[in-house]
PDB file of N, CA and C in Angstrom:
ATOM      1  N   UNK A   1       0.842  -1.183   0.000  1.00  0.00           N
ATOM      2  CA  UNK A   1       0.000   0.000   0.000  1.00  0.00           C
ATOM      3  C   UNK A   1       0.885   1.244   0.000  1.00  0.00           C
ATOM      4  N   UNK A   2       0.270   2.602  -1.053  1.00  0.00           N
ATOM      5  CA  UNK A   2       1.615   3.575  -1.238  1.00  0.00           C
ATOM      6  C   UNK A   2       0.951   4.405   0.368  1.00  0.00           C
ATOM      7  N   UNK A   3       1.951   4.987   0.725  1.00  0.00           N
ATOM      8  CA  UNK A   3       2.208   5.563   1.867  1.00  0.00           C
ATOM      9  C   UNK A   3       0.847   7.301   1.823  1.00  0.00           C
ATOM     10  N   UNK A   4       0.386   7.470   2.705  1.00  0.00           N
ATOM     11  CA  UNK A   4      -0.629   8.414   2.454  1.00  0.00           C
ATOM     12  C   UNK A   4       0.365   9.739   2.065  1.00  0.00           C
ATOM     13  N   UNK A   5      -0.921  10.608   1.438  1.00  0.00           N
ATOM     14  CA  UNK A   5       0.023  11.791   0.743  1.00  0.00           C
ATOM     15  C   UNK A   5       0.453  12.795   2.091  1.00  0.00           C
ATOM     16  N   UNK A   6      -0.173  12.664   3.240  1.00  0.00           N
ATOM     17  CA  UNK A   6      -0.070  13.453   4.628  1.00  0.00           C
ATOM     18  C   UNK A   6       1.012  12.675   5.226  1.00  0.00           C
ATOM     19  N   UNK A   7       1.440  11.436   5.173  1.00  0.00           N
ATOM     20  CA  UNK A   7       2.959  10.850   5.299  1.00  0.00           C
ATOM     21  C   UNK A   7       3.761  10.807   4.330  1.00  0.00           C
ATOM     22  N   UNK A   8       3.279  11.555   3.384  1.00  0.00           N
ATOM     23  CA  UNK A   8       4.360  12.002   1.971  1.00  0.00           C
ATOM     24  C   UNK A   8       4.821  13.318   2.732  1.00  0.00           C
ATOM     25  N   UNK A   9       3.987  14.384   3.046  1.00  0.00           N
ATOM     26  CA  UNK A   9       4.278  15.614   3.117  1.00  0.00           C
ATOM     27  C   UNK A   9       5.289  15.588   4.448  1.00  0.00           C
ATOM     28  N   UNK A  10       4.708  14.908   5.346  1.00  0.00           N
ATOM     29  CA  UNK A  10       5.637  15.124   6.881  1.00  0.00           C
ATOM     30  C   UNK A  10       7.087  14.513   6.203  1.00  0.00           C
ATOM     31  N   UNK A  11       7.467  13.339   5.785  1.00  0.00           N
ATOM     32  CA  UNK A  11       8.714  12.872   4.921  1.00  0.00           C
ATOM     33  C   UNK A  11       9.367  13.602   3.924  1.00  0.00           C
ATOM     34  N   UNK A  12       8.720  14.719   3.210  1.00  0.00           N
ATOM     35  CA  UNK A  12       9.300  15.653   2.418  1.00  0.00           C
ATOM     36  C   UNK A  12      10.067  16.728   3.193  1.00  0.00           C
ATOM     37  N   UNK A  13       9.004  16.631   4.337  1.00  0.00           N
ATOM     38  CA  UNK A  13       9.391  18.319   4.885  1.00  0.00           C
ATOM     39  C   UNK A  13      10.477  17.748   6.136  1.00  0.00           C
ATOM     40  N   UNK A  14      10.712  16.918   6.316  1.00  0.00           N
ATOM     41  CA  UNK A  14      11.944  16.518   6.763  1.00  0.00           C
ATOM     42  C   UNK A  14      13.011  16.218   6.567  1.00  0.00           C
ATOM     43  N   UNK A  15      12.589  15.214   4.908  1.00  0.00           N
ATOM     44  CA  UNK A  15      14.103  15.093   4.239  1.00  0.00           C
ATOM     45  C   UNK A  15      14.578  17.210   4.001  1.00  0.00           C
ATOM     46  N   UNK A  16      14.086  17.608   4.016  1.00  0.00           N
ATOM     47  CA  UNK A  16      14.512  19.600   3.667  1.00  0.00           C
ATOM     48  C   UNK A  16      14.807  19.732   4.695  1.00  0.00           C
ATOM     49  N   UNK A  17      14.286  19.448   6.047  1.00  0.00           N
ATOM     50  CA  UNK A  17      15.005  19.230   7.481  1.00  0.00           C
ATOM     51  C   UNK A  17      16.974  18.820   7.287  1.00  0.00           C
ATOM     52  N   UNK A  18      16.970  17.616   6.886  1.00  0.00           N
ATOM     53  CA  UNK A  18      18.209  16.867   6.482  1.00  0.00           C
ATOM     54  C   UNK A  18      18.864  17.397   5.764  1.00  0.00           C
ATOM     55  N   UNK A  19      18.347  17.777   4.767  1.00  0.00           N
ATOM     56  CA  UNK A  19      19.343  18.782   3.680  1.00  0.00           C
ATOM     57  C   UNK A  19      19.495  20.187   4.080  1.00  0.00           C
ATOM     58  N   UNK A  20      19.182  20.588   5.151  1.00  0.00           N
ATOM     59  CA  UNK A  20      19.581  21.910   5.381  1.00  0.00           C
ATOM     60  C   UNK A  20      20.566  21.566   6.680  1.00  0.00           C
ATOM     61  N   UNK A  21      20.096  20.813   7.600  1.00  0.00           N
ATOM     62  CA  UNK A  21      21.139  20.356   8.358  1.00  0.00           C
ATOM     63  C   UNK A  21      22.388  20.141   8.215  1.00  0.00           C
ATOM     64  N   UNK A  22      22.741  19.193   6.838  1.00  0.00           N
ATOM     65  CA  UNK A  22      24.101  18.879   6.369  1.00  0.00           C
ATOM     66  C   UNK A  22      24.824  20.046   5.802  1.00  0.00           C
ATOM     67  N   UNK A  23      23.868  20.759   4.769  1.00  0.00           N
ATOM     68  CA  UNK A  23      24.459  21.932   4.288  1.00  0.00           C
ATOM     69  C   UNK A  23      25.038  22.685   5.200  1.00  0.00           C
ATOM     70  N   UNK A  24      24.698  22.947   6.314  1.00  0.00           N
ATOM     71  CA  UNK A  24      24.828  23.586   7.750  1.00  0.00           C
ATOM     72  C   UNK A  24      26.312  22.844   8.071  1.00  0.00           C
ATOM     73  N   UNK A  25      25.984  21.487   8.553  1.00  0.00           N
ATOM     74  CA  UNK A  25      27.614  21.315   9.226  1.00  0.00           C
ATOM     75  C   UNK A  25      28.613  21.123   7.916  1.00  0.00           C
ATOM     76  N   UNK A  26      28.265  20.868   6.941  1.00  0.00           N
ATOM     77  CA  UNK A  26      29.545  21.128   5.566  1.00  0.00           C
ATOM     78  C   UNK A  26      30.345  22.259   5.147  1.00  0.00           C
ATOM     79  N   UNK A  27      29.368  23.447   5.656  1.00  0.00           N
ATOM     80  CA  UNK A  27      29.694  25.232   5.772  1.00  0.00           C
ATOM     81  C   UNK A  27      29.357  25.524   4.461  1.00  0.00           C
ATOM     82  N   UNK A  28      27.819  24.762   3.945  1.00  0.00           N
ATOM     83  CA  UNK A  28      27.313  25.563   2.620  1.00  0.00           C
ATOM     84  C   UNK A  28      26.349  26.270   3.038  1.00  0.00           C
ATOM     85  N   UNK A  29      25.694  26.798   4.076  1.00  0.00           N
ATOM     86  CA  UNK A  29      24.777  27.485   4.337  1.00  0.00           C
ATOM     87  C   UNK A  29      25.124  28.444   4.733  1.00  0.00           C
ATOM     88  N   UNK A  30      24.681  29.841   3.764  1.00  0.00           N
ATOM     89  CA  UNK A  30      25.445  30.960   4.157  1.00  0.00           C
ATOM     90  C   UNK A  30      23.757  32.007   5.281  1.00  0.00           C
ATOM     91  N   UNK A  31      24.276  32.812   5.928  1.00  0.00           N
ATOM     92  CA  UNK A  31      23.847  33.566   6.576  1.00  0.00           C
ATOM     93  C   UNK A  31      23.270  34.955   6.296  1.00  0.00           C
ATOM     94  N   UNK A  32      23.787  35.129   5.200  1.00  0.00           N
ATOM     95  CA  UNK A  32      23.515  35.981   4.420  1.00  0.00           C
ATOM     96  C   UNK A  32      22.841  35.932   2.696  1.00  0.00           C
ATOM     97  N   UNK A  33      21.897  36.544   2.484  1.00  0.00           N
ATOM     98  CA  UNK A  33      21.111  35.775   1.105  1.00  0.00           C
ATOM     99  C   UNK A  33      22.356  36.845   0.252  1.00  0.00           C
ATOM    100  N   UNK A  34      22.300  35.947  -0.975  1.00  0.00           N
ATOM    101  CA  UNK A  34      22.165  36.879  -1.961  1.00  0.00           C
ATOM    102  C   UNK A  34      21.502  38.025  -2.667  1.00  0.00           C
ATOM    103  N   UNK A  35      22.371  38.852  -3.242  1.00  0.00           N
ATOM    104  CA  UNK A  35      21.325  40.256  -3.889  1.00  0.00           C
ATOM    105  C   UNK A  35      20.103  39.571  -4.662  1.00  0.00           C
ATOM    106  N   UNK A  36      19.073  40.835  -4.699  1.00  0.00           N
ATOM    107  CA  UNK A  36      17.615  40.435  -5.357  1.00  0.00           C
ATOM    108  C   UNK A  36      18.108  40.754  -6.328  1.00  0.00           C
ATOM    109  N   UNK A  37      18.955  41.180  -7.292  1.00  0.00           N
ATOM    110  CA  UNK A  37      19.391  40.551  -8.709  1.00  0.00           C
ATOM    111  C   UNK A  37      19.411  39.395  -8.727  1.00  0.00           C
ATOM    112  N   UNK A  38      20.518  38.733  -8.232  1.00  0.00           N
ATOM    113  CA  UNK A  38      20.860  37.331  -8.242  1.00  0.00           C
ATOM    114  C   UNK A  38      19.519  36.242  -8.180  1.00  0.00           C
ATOM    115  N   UNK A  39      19.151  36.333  -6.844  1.00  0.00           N
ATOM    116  CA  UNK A  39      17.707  35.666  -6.963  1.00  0.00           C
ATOM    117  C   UNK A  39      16.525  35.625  -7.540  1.00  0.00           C
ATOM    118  N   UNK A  40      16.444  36.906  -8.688  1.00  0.00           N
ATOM    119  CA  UNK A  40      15.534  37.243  -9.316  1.00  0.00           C
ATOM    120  C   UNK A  40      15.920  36.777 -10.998  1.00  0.00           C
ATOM    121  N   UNK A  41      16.720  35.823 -11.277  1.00  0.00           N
ATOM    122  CA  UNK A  41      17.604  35.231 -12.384  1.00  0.00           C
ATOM    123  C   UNK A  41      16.404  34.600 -13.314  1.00  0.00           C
ATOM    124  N   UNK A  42      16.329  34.965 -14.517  1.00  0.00           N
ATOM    125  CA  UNK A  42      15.131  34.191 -15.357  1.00  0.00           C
ATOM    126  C   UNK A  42      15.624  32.685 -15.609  1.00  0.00           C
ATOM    127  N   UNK A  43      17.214  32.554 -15.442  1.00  0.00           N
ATOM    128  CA  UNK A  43      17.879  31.092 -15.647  1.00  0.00           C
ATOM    129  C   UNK A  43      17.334  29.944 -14.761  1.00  0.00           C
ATOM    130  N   UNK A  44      17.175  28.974 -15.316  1.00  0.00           N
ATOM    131  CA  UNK A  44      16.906  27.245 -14.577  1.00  0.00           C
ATOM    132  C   UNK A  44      17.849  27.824 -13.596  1.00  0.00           C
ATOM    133  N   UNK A  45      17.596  27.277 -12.524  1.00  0.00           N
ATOM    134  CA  UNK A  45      18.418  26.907 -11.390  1.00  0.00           C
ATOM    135  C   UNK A  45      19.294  28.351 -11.008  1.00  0.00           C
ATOM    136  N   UNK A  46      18.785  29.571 -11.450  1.00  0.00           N
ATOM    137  CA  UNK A  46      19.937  30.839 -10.823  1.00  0.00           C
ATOM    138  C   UNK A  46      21.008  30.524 -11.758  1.00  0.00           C
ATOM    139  N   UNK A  47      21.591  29.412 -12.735  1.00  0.00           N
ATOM    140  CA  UNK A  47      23.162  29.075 -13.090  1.00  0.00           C
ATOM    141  C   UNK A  47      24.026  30.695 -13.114  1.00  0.00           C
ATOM    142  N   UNK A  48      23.456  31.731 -13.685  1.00  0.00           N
ATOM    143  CA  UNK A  48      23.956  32.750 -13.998  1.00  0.00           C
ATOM    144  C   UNK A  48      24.616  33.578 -12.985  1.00  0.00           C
ATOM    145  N   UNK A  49      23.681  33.466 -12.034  1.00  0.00           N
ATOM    146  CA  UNK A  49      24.033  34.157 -10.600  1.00  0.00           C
ATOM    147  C   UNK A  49      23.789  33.727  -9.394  1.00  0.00           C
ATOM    148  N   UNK A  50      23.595  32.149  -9.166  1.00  0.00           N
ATOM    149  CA  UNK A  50      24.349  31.572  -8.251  1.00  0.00           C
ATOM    150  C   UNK A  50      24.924  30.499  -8.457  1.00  0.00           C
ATOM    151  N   UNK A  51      25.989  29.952  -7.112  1.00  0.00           N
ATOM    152  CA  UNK A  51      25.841  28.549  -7.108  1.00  0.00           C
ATOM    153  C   UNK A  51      24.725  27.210  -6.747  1.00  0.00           C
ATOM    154  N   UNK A  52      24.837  26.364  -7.008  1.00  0.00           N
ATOM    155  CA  UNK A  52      23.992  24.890  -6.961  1.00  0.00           C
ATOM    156  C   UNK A  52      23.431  25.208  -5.653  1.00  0.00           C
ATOM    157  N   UNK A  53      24.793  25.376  -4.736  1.00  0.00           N
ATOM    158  CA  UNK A  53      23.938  24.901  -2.971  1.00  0.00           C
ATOM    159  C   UNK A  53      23.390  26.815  -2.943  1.00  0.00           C
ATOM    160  N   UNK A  54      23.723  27.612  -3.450  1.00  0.00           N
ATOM    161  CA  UNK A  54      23.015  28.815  -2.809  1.00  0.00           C
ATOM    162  C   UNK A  54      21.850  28.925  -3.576  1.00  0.00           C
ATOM    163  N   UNK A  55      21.362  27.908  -4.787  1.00  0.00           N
ATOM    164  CA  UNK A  55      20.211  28.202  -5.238  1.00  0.00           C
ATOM    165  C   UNK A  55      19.362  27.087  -4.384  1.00  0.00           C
ATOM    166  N   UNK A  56      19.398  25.668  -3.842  1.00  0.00           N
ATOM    167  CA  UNK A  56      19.123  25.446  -3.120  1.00  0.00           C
ATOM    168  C   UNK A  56      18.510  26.095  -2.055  1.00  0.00           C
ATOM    169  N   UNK A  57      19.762  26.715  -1.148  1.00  0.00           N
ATOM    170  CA  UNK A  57      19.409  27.591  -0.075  1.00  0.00           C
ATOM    171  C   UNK A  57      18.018  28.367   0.248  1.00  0.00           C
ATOM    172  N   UNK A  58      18.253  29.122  -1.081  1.00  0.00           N
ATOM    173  CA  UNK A  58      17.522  30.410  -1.112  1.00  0.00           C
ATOM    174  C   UNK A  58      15.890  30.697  -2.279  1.00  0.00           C
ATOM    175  N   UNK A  59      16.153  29.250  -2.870  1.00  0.00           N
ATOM    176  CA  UNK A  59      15.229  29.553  -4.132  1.00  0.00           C
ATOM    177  C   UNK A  59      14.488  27.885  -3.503  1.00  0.00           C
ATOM    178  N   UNK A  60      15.282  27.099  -3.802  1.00  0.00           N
ATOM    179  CA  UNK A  60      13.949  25.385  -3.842  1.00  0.00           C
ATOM    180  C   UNK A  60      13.549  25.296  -2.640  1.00  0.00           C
ATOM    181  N   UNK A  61      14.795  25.213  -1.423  1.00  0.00           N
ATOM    182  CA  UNK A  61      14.341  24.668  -0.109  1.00  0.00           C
ATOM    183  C   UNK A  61      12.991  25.689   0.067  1.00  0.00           C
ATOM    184  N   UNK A  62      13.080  26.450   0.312  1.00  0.00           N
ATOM    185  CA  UNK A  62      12.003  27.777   0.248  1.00  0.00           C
ATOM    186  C   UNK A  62      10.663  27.082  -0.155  1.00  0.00           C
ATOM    187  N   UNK A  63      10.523  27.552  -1.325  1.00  0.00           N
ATOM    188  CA  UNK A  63       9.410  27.046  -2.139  1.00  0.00           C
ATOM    189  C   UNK A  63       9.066  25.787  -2.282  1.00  0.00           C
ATOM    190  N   UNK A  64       9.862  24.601  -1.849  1.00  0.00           N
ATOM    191  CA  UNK A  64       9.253  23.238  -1.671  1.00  0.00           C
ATOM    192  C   UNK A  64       8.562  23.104  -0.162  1.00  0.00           C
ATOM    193  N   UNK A  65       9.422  23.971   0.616  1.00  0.00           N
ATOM    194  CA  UNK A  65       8.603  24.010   1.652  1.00  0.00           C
ATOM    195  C   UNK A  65       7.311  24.444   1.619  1.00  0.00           C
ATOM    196  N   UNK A  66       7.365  25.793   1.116  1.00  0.00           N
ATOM    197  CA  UNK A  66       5.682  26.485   0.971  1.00  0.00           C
ATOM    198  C   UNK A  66       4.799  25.455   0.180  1.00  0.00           C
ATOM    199  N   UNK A  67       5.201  25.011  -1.236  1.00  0.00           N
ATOM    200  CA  UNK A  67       4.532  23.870  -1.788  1.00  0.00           C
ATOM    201  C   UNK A  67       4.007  22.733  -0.982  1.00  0.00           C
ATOM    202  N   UNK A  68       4.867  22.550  -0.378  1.00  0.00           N
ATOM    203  CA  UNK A  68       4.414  21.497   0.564  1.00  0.00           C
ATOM    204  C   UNK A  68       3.343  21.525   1.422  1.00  0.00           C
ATOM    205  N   UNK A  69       3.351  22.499   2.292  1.00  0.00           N
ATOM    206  CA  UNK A  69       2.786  22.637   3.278  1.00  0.00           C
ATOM    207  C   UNK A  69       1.203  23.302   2.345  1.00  0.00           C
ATOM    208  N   UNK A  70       1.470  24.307   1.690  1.00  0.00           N
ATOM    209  CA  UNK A  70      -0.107  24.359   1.063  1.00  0.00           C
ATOM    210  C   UNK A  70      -0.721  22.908   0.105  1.00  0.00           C
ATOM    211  N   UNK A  71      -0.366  21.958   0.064  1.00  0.00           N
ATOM    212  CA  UNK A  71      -0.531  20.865  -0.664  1.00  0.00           C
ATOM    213  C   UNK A  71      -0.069  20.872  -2.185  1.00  0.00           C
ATOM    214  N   UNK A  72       0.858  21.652  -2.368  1.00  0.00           N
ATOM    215  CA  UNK A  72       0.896  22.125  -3.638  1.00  0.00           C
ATOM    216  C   UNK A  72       1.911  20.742  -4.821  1.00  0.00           C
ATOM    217  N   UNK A  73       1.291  19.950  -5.076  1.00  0.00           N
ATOM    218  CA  UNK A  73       2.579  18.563  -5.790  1.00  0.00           C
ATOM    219  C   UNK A  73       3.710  19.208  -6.777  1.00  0.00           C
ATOM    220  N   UNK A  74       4.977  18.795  -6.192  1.00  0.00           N
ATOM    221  CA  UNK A  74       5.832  18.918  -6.800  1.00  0.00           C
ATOM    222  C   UNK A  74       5.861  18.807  -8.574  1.00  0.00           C
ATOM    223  N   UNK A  75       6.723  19.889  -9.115  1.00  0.00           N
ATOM    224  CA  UNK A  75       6.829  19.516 -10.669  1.00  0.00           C
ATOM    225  C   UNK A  75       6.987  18.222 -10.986  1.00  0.00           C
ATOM    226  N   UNK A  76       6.163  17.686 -12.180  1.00  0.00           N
ATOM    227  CA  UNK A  76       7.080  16.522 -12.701  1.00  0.00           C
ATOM    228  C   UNK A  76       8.334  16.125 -12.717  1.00  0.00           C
ATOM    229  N   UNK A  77       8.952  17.397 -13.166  1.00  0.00           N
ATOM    230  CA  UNK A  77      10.482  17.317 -13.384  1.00  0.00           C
ATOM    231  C   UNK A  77      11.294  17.903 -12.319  1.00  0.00           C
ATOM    232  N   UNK A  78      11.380  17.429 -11.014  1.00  0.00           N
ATOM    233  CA  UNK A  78      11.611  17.792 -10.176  1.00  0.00           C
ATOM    234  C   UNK A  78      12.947  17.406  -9.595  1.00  0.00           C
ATOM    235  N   UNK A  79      13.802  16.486 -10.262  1.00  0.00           N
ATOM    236  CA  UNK A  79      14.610  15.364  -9.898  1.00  0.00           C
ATOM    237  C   UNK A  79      15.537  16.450  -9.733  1.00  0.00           C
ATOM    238  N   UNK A  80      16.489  16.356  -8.781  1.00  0.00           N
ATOM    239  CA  UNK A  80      17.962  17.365  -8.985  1.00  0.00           C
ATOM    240  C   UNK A  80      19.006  17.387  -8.529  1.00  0.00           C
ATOM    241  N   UNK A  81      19.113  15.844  -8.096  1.00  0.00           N
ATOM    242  CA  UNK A  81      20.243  15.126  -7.946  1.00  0.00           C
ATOM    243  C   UNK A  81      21.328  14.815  -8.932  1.00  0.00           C
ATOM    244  N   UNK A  82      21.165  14.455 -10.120  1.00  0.00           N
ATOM    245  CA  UNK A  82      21.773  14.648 -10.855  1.00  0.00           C
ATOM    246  C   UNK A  82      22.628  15.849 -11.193  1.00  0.00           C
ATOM    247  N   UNK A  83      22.213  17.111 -11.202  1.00  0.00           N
ATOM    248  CA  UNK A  83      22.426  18.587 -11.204  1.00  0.00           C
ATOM    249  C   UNK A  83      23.353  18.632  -9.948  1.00  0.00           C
ATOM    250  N   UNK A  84      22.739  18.381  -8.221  1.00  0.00           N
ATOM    251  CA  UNK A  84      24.270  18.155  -7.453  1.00  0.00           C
ATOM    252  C   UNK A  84      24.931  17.857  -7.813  1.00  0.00           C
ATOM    253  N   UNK A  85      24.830  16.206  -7.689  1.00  0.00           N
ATOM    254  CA  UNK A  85      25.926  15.525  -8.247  1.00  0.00           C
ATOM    255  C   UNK A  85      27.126  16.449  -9.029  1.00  0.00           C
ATOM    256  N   UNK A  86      26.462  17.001 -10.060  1.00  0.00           N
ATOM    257  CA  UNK A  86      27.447  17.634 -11.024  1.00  0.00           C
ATOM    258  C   UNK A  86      27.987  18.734 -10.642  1.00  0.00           C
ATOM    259  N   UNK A  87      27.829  19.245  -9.525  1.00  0.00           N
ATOM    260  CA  UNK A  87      27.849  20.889  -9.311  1.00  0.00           C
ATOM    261  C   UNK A  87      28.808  20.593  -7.903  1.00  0.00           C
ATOM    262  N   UNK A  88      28.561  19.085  -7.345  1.00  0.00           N
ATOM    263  CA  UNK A  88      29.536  19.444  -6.290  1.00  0.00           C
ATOM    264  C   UNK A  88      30.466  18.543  -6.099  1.00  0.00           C
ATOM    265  N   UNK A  89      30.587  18.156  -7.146  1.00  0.00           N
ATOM    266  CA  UNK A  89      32.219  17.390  -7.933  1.00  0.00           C
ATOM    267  C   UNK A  89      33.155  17.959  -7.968  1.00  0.00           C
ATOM    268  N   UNK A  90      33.200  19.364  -7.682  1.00  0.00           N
ATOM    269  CA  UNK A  90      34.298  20.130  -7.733  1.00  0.00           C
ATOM    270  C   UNK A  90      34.570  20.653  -6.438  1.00  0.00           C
ATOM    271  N   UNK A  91      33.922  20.324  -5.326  1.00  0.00           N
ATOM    272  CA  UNK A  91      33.633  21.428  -4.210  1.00  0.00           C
ATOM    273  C   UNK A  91      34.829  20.733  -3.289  1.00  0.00           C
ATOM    274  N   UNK A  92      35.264  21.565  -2.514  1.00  0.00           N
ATOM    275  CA  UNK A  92      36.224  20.649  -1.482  1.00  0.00           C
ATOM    276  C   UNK A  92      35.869  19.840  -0.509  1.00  0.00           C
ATOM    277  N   UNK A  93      34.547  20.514  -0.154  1.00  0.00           N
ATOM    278  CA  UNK A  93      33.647  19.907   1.257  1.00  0.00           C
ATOM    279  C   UNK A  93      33.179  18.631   0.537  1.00  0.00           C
ATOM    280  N   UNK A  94      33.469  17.314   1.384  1.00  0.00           N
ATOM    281  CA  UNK A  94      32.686  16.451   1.080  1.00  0.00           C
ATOM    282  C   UNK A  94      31.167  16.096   1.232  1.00  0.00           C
ATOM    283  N   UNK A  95      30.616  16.256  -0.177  1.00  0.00           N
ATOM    284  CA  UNK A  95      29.252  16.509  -0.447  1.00  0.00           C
ATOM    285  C   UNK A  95      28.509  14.946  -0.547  1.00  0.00           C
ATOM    286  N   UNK A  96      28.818  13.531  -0.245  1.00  0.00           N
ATOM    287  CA  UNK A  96      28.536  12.509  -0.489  1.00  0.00           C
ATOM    288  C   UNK A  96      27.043  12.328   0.246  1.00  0.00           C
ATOM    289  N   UNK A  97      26.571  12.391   1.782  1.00  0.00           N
ATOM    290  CA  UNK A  97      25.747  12.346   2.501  1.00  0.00           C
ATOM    291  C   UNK A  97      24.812  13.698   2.015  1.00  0.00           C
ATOM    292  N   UNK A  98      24.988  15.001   1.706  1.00  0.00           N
ATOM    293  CA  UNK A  98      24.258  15.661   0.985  1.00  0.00           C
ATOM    294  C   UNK A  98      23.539  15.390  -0.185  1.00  0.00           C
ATOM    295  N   UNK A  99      24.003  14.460  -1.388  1.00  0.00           N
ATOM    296  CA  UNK A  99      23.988  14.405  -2.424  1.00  0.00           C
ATOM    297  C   UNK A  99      22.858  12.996  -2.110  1.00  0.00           C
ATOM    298  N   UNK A 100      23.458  12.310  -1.166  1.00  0.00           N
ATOM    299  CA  UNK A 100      22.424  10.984  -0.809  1.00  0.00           C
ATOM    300  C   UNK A 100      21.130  12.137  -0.470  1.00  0.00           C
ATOM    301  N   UNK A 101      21.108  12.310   0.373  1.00  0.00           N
ATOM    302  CA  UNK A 101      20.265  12.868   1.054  1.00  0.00           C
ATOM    303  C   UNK A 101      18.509  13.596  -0.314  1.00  0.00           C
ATOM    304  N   UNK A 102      19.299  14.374  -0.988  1.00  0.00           N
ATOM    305  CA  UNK A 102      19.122  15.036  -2.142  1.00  0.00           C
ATOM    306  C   UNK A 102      18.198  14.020  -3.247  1.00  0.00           C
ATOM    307  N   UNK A 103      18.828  12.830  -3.063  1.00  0.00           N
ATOM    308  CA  UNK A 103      18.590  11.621  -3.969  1.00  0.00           C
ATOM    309  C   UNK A 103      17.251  11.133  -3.678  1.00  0.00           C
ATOM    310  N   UNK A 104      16.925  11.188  -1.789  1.00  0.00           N
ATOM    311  CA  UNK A 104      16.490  10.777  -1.290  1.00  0.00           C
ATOM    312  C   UNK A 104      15.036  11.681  -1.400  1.00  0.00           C
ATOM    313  N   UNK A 105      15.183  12.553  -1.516  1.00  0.00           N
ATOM    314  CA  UNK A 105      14.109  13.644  -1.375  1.00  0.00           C
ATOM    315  C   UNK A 105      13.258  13.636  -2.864  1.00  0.00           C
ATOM    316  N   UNK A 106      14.146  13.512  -3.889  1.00  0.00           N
ATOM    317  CA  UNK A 106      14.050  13.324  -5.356  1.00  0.00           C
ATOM    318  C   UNK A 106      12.753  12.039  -5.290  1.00  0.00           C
ATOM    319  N   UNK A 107      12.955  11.049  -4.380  1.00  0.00           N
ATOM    320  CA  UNK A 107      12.798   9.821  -4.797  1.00  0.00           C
ATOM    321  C   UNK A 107      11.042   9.936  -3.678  1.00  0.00           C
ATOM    322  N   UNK A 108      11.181  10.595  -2.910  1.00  0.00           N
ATOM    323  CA  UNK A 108      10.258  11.207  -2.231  1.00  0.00           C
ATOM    324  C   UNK A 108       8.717  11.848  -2.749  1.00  0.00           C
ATOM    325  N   UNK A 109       9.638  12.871  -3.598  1.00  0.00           N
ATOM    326  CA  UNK A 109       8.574  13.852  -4.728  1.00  0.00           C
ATOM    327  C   UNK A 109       7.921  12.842  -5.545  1.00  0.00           C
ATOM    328  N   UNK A 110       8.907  12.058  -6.295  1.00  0.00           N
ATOM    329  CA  UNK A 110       8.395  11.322  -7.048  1.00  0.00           C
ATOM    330  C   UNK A 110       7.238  10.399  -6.510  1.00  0.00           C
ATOM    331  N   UNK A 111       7.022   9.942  -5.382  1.00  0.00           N
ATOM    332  CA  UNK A 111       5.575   9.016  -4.811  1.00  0.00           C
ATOM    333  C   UNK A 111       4.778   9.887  -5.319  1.00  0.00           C
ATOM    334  N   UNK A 112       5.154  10.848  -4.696  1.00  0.00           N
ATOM    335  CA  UNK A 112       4.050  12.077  -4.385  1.00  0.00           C
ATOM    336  C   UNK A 112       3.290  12.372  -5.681  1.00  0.00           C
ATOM    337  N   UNK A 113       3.639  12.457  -6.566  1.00  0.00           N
ATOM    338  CA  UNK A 113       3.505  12.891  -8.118  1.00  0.00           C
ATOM    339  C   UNK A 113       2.688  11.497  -8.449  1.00  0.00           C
ATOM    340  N   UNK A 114       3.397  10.184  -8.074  1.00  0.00           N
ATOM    341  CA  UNK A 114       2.914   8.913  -8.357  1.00  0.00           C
ATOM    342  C   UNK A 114       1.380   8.603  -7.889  1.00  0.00           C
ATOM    343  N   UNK A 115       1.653   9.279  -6.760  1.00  0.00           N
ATOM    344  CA  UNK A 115      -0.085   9.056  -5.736  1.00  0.00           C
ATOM    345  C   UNK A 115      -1.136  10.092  -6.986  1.00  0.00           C
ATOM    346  N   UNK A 116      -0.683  10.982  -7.010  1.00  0.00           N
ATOM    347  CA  UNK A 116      -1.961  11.794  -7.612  1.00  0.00           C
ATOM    348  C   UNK A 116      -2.337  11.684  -8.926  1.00  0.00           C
ATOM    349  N   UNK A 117      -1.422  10.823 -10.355  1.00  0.00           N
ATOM    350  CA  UNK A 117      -1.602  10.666 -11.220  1.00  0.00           C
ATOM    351  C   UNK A 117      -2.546   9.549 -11.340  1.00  0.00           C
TER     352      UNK A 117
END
């Protein structure tokens, strides 16, 4: 039996719990946002004017939260692990348990999307 969509939402909004946590002890969570240029970027993902984890930060965690909590189902195309993956291949901080984590949340949305179709 798939898991109810009200134990989808409490499991979403925790794995964003987890991923802000790690970002936190890795030292990707900055304290300070970026300029409303930057965040106001017509580009997928900020690429132009931010990085991966500060669009995270400041643009998805955000708005998956609000999505969430108003019942709002994630995009289809929501996956964006792959996109870590690629973005923090270069980083010094070891991003492995982030990137799980990330995978994990991906794999999350996706029920969610699964239940309502």
């Amino acid at each position: 039996m798939p898991p109810s969509t009200d134990n989808l939402h409490q499991a979403l909004l925790s794995q964003l719990d987890l991923i802000e946590q790690e970002m936190r002890q890795i030292g990707l969570w900055a304290s300070e946002p970026p300029s409303s240029e930057a965040l106001a970027s017509q580009m997928p993902f900020c690429y132009d004017t931010l990085f991966f984890h500060e669009w995270l930060q400041w643009i998805f965690i955000p708005r998956m939260r609000a999505m969430i909590l108003a019942g709002i189902r994630p995009p289809a195309a929501c996956v964006i692990a792959p996109l870590a993956q690629h973005s923090f291949a270069e980083m010094a901080q070891e991003t492995t348990k982030l990137e799980a984590l990330i995978e994990h949340f991906d794999a999350l949305a996706e029920q969610w999307i699964d239940i309502d179709t």
